[in-house]
Structures are given as structure tokens and as C-alpha cells.
C-alpha atoms as a PDB file:
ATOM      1  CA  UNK A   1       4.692  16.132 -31.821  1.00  0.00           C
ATOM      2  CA  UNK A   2       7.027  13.176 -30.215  1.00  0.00           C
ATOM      3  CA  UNK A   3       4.820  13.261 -27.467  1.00  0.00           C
ATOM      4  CA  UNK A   4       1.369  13.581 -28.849  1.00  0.00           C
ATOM      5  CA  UNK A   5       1.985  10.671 -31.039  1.00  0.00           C
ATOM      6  CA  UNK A   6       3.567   8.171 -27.526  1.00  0.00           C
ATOM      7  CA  UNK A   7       0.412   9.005 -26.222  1.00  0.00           C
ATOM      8  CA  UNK A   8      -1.627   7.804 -29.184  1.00  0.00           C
ATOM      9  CA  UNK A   9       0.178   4.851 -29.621  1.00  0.00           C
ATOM     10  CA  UNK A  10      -0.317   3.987 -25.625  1.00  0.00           C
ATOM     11  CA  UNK A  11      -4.006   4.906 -26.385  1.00  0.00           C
ATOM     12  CA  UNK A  12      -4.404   2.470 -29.102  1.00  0.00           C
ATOM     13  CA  UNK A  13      -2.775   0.087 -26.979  1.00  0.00           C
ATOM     14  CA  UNK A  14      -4.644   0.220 -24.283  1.00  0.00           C
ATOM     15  CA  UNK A  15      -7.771  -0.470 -26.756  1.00  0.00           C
ATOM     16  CA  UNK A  16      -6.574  -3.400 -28.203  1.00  0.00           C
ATOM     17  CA  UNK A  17      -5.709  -4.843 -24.814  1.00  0.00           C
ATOM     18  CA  UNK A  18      -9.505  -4.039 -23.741  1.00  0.00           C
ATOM     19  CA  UNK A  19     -10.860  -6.208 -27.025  1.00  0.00           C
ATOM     20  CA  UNK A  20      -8.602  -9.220 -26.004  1.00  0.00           C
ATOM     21  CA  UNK A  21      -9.477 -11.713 -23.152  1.00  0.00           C
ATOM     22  CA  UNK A  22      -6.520 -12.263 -21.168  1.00  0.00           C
ATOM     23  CA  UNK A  23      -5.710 -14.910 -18.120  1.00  0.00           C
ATOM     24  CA  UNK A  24      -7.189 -14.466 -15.279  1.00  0.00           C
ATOM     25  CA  UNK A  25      -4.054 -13.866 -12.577  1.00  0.00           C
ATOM     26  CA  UNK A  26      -5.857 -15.536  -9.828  1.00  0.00           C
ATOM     27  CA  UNK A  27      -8.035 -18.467 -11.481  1.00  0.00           C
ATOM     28  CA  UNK A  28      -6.702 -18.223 -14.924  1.00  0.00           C
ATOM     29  CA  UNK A  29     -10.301 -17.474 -16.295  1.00  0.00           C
ATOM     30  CA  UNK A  30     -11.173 -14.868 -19.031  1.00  0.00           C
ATOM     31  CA  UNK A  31     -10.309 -11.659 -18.191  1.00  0.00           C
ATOM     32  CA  UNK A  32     -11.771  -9.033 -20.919  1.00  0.00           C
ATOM     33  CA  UNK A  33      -9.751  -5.825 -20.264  1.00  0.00           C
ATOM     34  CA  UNK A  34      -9.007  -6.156 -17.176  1.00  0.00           C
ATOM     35  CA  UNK A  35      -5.766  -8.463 -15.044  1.00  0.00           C
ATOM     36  CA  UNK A  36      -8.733 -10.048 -12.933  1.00  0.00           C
ATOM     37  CA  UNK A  37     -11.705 -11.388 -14.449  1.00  0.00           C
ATOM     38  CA  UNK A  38     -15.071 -10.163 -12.164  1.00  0.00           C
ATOM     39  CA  UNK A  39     -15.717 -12.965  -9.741  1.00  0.00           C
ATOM     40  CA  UNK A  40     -12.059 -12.647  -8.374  1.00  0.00           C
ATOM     41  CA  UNK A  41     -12.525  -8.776  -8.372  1.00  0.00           C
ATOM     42  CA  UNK A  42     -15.684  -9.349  -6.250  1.00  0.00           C
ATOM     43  CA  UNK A  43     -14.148 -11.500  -4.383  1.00  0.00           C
ATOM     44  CA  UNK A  44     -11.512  -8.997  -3.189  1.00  0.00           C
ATOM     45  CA  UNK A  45     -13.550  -5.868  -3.110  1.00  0.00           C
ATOM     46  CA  UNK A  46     -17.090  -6.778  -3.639  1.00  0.00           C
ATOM     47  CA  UNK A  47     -18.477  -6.078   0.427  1.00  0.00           C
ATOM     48  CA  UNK A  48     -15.888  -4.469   2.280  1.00  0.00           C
ATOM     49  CA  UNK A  49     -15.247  -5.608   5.818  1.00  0.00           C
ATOM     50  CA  UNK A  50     -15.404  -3.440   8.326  1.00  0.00           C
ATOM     51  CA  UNK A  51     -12.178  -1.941   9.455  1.00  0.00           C
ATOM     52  CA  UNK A  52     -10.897   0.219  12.424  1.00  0.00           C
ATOM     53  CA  UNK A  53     -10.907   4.158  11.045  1.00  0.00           C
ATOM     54  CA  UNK A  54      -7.094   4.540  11.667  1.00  0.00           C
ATOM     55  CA  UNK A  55      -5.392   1.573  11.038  1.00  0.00           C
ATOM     56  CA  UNK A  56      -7.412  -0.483   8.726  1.00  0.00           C
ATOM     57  CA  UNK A  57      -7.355  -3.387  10.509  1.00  0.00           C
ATOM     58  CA  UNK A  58     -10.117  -5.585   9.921  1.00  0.00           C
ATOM     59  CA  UNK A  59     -13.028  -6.300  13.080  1.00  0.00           C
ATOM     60  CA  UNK A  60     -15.188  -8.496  13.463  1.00  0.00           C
ATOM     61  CA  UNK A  61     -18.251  -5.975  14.037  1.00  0.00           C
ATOM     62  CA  UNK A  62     -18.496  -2.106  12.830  1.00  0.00           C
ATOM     63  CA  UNK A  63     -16.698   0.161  15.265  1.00  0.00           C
ATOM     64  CA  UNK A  64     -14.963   3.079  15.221  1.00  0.00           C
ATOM     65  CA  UNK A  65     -11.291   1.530  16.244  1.00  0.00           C
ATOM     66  CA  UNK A  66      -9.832  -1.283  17.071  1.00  0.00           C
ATOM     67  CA  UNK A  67      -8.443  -1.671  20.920  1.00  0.00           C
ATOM     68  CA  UNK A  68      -4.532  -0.286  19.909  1.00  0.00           C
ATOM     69  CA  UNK A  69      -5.130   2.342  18.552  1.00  0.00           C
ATOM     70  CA  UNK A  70      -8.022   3.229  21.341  1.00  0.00           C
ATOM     71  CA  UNK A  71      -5.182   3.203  23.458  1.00  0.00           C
ATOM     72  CA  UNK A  72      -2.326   4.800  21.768  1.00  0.00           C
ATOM     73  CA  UNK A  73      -3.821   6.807  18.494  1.00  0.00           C
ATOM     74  CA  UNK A  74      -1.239   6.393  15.432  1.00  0.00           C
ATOM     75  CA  UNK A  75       1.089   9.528  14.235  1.00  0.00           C
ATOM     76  CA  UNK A  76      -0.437   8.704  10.626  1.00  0.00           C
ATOM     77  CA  UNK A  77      -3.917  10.058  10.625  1.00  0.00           C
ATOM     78  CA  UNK A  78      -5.572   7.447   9.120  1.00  0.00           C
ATOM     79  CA  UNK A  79      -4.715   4.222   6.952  1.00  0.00           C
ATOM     80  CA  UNK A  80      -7.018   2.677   3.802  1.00  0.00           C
ATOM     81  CA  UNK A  81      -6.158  -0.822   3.087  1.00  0.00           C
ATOM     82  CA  UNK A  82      -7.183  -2.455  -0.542  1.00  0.00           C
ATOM     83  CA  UNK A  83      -7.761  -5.975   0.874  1.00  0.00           C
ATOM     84  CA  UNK A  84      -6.469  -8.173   3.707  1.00  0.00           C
ATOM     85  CA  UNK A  85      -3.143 -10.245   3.367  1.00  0.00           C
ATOM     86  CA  UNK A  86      -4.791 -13.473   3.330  1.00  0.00           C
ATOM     87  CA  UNK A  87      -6.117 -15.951   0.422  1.00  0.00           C
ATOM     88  CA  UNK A  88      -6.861 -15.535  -2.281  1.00  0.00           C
ATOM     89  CA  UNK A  89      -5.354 -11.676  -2.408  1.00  0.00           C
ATOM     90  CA  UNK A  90      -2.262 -12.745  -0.538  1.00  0.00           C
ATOM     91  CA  UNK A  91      -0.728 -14.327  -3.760  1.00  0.00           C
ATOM     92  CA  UNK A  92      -1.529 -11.589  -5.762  1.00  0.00           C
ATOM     93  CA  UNK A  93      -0.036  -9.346  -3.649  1.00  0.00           C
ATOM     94  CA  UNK A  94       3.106 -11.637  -3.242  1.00  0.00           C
ATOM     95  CA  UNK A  95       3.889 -11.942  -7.181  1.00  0.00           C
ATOM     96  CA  UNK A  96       3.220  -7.914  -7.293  1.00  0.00           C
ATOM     97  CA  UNK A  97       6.338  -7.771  -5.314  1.00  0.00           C
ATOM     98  CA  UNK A  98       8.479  -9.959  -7.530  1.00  0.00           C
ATOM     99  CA  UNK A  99      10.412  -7.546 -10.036  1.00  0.00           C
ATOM    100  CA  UNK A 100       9.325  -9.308 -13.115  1.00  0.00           C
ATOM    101  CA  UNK A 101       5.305  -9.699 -12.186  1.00  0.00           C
ATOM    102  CA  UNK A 102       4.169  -6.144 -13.927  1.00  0.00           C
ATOM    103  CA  UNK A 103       0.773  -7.559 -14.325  1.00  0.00           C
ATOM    104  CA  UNK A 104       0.261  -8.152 -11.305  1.00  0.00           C
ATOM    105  CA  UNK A 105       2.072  -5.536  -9.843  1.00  0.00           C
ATOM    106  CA  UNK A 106      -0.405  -2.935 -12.183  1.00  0.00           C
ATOM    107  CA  UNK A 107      -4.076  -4.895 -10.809  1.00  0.00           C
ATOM    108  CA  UNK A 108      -2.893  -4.381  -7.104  1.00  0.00           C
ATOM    109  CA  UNK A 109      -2.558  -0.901  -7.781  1.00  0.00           C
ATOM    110  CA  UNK A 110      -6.010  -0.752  -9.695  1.00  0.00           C
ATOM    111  CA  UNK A 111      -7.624  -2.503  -6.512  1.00  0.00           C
ATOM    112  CA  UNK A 112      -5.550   0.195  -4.255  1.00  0.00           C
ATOM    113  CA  UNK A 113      -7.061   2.939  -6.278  1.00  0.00           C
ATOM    114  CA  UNK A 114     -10.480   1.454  -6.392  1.00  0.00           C
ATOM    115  CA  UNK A 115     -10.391   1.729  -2.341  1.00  0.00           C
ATOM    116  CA  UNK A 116      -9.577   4.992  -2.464  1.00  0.00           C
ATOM    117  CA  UNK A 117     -11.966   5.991  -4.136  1.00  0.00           C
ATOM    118  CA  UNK A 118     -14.891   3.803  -1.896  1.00  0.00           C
ATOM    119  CA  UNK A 119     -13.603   5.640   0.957  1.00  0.00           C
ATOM    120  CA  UNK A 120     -15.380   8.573   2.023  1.00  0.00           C
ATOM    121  CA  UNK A 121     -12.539  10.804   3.482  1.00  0.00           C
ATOM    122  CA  UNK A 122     -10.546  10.103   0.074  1.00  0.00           C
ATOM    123  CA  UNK A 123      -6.801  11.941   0.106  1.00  0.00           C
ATOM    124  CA  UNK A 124      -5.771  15.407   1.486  1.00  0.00           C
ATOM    125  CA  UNK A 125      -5.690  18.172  -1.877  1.00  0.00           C
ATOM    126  CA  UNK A 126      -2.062  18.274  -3.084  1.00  0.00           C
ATOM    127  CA  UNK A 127      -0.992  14.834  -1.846  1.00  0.00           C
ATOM    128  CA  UNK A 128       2.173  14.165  -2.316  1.00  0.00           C
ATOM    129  CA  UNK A 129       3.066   9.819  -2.283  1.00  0.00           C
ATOM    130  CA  UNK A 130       6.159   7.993  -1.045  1.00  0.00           C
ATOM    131  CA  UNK A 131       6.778   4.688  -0.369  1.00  0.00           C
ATOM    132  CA  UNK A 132       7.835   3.548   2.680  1.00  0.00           C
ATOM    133  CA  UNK A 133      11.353   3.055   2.327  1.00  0.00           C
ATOM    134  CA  UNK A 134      13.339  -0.835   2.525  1.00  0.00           C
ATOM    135  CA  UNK A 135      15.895  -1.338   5.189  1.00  0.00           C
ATOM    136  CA  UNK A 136      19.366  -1.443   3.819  1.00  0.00           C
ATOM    137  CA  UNK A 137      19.687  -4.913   4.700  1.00  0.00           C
ATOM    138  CA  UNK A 138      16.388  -5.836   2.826  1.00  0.00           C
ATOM    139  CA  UNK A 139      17.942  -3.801   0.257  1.00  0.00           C
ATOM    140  CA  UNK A 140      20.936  -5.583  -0.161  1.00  0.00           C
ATOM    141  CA  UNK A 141      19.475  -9.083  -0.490  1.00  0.00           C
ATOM    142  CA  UNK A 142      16.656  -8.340  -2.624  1.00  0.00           C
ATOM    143  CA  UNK A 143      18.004  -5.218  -4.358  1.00  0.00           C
ATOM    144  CA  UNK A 144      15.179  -3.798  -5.023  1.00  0.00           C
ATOM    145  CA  UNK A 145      12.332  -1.753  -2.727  1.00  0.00           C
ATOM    146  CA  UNK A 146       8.822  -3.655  -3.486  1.00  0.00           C
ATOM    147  CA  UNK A 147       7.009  -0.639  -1.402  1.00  0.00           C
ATOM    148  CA  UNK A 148       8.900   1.957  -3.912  1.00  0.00           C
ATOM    149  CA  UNK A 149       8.081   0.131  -7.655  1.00  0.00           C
ATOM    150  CA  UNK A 150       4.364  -0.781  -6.330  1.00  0.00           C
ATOM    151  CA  UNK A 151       4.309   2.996  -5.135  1.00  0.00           C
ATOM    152  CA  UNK A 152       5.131   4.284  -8.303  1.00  0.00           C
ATOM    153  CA  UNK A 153       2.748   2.278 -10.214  1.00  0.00           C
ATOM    154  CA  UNK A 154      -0.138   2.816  -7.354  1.00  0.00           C
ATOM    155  CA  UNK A 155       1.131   7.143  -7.456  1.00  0.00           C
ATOM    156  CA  UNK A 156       0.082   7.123 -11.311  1.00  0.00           C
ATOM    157  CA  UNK A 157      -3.142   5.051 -11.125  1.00  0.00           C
ATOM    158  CA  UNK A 158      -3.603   7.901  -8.294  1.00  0.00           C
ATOM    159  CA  UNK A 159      -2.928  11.037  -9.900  1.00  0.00           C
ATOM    160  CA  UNK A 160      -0.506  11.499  -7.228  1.00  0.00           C
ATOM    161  CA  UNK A 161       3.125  13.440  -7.381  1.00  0.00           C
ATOM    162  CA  UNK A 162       5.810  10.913  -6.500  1.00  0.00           C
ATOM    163  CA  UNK A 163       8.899  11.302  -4.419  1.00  0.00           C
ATOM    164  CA  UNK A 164      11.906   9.027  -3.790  1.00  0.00           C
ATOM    165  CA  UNK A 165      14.042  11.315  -1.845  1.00  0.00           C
ATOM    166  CA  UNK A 166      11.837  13.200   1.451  1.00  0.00           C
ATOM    167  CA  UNK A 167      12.036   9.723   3.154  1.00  0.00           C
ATOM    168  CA  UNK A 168      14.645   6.687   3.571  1.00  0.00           C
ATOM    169  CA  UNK A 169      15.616   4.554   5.827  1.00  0.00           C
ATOM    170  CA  UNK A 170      18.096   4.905   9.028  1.00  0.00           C
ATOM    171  CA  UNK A 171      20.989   3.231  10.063  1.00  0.00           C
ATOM    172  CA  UNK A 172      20.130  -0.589  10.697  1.00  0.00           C
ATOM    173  CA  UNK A 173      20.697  -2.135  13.995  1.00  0.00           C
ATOM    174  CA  UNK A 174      20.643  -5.327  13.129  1.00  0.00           C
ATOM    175  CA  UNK A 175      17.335  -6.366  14.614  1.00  0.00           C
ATOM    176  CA  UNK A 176      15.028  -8.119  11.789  1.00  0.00           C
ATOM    177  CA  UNK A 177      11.262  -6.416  12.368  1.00  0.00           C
ATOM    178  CA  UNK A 178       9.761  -9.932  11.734  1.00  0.00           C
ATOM    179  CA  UNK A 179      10.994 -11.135  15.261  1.00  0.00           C
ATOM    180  CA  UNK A 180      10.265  -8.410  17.046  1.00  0.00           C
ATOM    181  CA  UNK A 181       6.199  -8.061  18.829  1.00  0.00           C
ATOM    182  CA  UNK A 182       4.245  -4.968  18.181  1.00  0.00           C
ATOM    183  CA  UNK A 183       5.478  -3.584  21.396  1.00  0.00           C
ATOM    184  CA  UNK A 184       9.186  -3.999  20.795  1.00  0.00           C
ATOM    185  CA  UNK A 185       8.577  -2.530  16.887  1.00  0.00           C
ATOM    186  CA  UNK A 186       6.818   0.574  18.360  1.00  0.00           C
ATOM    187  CA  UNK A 187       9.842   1.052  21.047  1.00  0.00           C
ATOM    188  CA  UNK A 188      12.263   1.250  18.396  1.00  0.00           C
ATOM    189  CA  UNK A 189      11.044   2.316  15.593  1.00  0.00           C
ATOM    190  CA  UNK A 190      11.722   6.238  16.181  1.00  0.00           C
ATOM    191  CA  UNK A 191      15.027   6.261  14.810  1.00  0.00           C
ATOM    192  CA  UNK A 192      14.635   3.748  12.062  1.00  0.00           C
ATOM    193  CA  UNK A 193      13.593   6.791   9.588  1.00  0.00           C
ATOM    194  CA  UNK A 194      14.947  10.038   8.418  1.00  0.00           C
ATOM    195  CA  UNK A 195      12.559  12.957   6.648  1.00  0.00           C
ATOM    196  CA  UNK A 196      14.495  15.830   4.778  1.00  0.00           C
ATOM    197  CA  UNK A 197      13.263  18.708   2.714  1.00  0.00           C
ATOM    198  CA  UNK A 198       9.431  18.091   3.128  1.00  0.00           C
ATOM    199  CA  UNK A 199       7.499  21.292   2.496  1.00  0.00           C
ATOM    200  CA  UNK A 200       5.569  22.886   6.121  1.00  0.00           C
ATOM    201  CA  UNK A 201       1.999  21.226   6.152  1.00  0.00           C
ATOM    202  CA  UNK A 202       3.167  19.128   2.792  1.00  0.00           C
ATOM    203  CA  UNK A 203      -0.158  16.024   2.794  1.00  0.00           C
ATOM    204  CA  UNK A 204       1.411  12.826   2.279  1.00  0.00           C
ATOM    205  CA  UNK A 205       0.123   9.720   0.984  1.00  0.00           C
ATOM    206  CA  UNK A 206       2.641   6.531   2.294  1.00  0.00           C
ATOM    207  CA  UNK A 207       2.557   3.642   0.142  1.00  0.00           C
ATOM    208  CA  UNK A 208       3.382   0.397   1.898  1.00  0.00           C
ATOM    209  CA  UNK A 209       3.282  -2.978   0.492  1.00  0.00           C
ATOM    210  CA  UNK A 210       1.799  -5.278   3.632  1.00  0.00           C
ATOM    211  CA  UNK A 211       1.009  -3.548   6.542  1.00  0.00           C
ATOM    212  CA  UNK A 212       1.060  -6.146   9.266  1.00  0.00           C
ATOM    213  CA  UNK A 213       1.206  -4.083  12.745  1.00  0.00           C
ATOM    214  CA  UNK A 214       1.813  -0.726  11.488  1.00  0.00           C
ATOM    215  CA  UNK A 215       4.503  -0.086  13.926  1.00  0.00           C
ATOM    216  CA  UNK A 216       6.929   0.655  10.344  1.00  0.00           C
ATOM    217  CA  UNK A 217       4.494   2.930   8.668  1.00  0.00           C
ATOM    218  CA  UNK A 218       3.898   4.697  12.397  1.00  0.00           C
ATOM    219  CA  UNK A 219       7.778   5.205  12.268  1.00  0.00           C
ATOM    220  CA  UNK A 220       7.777   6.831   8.748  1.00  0.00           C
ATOM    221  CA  UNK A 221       5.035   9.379  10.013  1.00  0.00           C
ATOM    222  CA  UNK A 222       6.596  10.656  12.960  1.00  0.00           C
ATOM    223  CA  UNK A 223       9.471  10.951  11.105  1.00  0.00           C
ATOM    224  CA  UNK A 224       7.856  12.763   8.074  1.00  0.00           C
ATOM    225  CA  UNK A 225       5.458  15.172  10.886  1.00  0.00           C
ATOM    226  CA  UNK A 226       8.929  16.146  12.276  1.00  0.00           C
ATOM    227  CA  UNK A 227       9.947  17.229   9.344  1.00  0.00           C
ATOM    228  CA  UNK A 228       6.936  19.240   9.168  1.00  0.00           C
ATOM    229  CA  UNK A 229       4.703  17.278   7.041  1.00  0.00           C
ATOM    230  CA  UNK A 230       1.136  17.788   7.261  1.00  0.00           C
ATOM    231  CA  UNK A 231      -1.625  15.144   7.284  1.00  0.00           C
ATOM    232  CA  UNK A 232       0.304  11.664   6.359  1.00  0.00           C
ATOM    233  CA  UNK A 233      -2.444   8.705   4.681  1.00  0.00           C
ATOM    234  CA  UNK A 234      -1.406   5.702   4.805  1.00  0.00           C
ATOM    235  CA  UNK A 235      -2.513   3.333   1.688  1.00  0.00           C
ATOM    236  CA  UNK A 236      -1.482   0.045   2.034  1.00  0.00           C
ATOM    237  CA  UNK A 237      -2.267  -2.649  -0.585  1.00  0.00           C
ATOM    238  CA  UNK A 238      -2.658  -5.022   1.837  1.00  0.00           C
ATOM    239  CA  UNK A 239      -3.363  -5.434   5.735  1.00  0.00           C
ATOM    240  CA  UNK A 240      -2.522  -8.258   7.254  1.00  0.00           C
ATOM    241  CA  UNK A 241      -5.697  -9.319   9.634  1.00  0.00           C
ATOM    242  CA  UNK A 242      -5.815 -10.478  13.374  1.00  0.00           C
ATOM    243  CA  UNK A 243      -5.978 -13.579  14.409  1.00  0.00           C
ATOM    244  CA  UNK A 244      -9.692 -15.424  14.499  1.00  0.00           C
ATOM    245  CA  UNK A 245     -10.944 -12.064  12.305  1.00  0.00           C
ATOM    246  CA  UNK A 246     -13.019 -14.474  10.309  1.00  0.00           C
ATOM    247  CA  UNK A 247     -10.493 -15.023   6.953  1.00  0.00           C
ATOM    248  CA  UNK A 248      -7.819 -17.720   6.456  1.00  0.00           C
ATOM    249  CA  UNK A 249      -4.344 -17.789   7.946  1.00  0.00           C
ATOM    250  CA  UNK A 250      -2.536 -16.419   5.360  1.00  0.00           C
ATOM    251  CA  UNK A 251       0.687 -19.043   6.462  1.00  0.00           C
END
């Protein structure tokens, strides 16, 4: 009884926040219903760029991959990215991260779902979601795992069974990721995770924040395919794009 009458007071909810226009959180315009009034939401997702078919990194041209990953396919079988890391999606995506931004964190994961759903080979049957988890160092000066509470959110507007425990992070080395090349992440990033108790041919989905090279969510799938997992999706809210791929630098 408890329960049935939560859920009608979230319903009602819901349909009150539907009849009231609310701020834009891009341009600040009306937003009826929704955390990002139409012409942003076009902006963002309106004609999809064309992407390489594992790692979702955005090409200048349709093709089936993008040179890296001709050369050395990913463990992860494929990725789907919501937008690139670059204006105007790039300051979305950065107040998302920030623990108090719910609003925002909530329309990335409607624009993560809404490319899920565009994208023809969808998710495995059964998929179970993680996030990809924070170093301990990142850990201890932020105190908080961005990947983990925009997984959460992005797991629900999914559908998708959530777990915080078949995946975390390895010892650190003290070697920050950001100053390493592609290369050097690749080389070491074997060891950097640790997969327990995942189920034989268990379909993941791995929820990552930014992908920038991919060399952190290639870790977390050979670690997790290991373990035994089956096929492991990558869904990243945001991929950050080549150099001279045709949108702004996002620095």
C-alpha cells in the first residue's frame, strides 16, 4: 500500500513538472517538461555524426572504423557515445559530474538513453551496467565516482540491473592517465582493474563518463572478459573527438 501510493505521488509529480516551463540548462530558454528546451536537444542529437562502429569516435566521412581500432580491435565489443565532449554538450556534461547538479546529471542520462535507442544493435538481453570504476586517488580528492552516480541514474533511464561490486579499481601506481599518450595508457592499463564474481557469458553494459582514448574502458573489459563476462557495451555519455574532426576544441 506504502508503495503503491510513492509511486503515485512520483507520478503526479512527474505531471506537474511536465505542465511547468523550466530553464533551459544550456541557454536558459523555456524548457516545457523537459531539462533542455528543443533547439539545444537538436543541437546535441538532431543528425548524428558518423562514428567508427567500435569506439565511437567521431570521422570525418562514414566508415566502418577508425584507423586504431583497424589495427588493434578493442576487448569491448562495441562503444555508443551520446554526443562528443566538445561545446555546447561539454558543459553539460561537466556540471552532470558535479555532486549537486541532479538536473543535469538526469538530461545526460536522457540523451544517453535516447542514443541507445537510435542505435541499431541496441544492448545484449539481460544486460547487466557498471560504471567504470574511479582510481583511488581520484577517489580521495573528489570523494565521489562521477562514472558510478551518472551510471546509476543512466542504469534506470535504461531499464538496466546495476552493480557496484563485479568491478573496481587496482592498486594505483602513481601515474596520472591524463599524462600518459594512448600508447603508454594501453601498455599499462591491464592491471589497473580487478573483475570478481561476474556470472559465465554475464552481457555488460560499462558506463563511463568521458571517454577520451578508450584505453580505461579497454582495461575494464579485459578485466571483466577474464572474469568470464560475455559481450561488454560500452555507453559513454560523452566521446571526446580527434583533433580537426570538424567540432570545437573543447579546451
Amino acid at each position: 500500500m506504502l508503495q503503491a501510493g510513492w509511486r503515485g505521488w512520483q507520478a503526479g509529480v512527474r505531471r506537474w513538472a511536465h505542465a511547468i516551463p523550466m530553464p533551459c540548462l544550456l541557454c536558459g530558454g523555456a524548457a516545457r517538461g523537459a531539462r533542455l528546451c528543443a533547439p539545444c536537444r537538436e543541437d546535441l542529437l538532431g543528425d548524428a555524426p558518423p562514428r567508427c562502429r567500435w569506439c565511437a569516435l567521431r570521422l570525418a566521412s562514414p566508415d566502418d572504423g577508425c584507423l586504431a581500432c583497424t589495427l588493434r580491435t578493442p576487448a569491448y565489443d562495441y562503444a555508443i557515445a551520446a554526443i562528443d565532449y566538445a561545446p555546447p554538450g561539454q558543459a553539460l556534461v561537466w556540471r552532470a559530474k558535479q555532486s549537486w547538479q541532479g538536473a543535469a546529471a538526469r538530461a545526460v542520462a536522457d540523451l544517453l538513453a535516447e542514443a541507445v535507442a537510435r542505435d541499431a544493435r541496441g544492448l545484449p538481453p539481460g544486460c547487466l551496467a557498471l560504471a567504470v570504476p574511479a582510481s583511488h586517488r581520484a577517489l580521495r580528492r573528489r570523494g565521489y565516482n562521477p562514472a558510478a552516480r551518472l551510471g546509476r541514474i543512466c542504469a534506470a533511464h535504461l531499464g538496466l540491473a546495476w552493480s557496484s561490486t563485479l568491478l573496481r579499481a587496482g592498486a594505483d601506481d602513481g601515474l596520472r592517465q591524463h599524462r600518459l599518450g594512448r600508447a603508454q595508457r594501453l601498455e599499462r592499463g591491464g592491471a589497473r582493474y580487478v573483475a570478481m564474481g561476474v556470472a559465465p557469458g554475464q552481457p555488460i553494459a560499462l558506463i563511463d563518463d568521458v571517454m577520451t582514448t578508450g584505453s580505461t574502458v579497454e582495461a575494464c573489459a579485459r578485466a571483466l572478459k577474464a572474469a568470464g563476462a560475455g559481450p561488454v557495451v560500452v555507453l559513454a555519455v560523452a566521446r571526446t573527438p580527434a583533433p580537426g574532426a570538424g567540432v570545437p576544441d573543447p579546451s
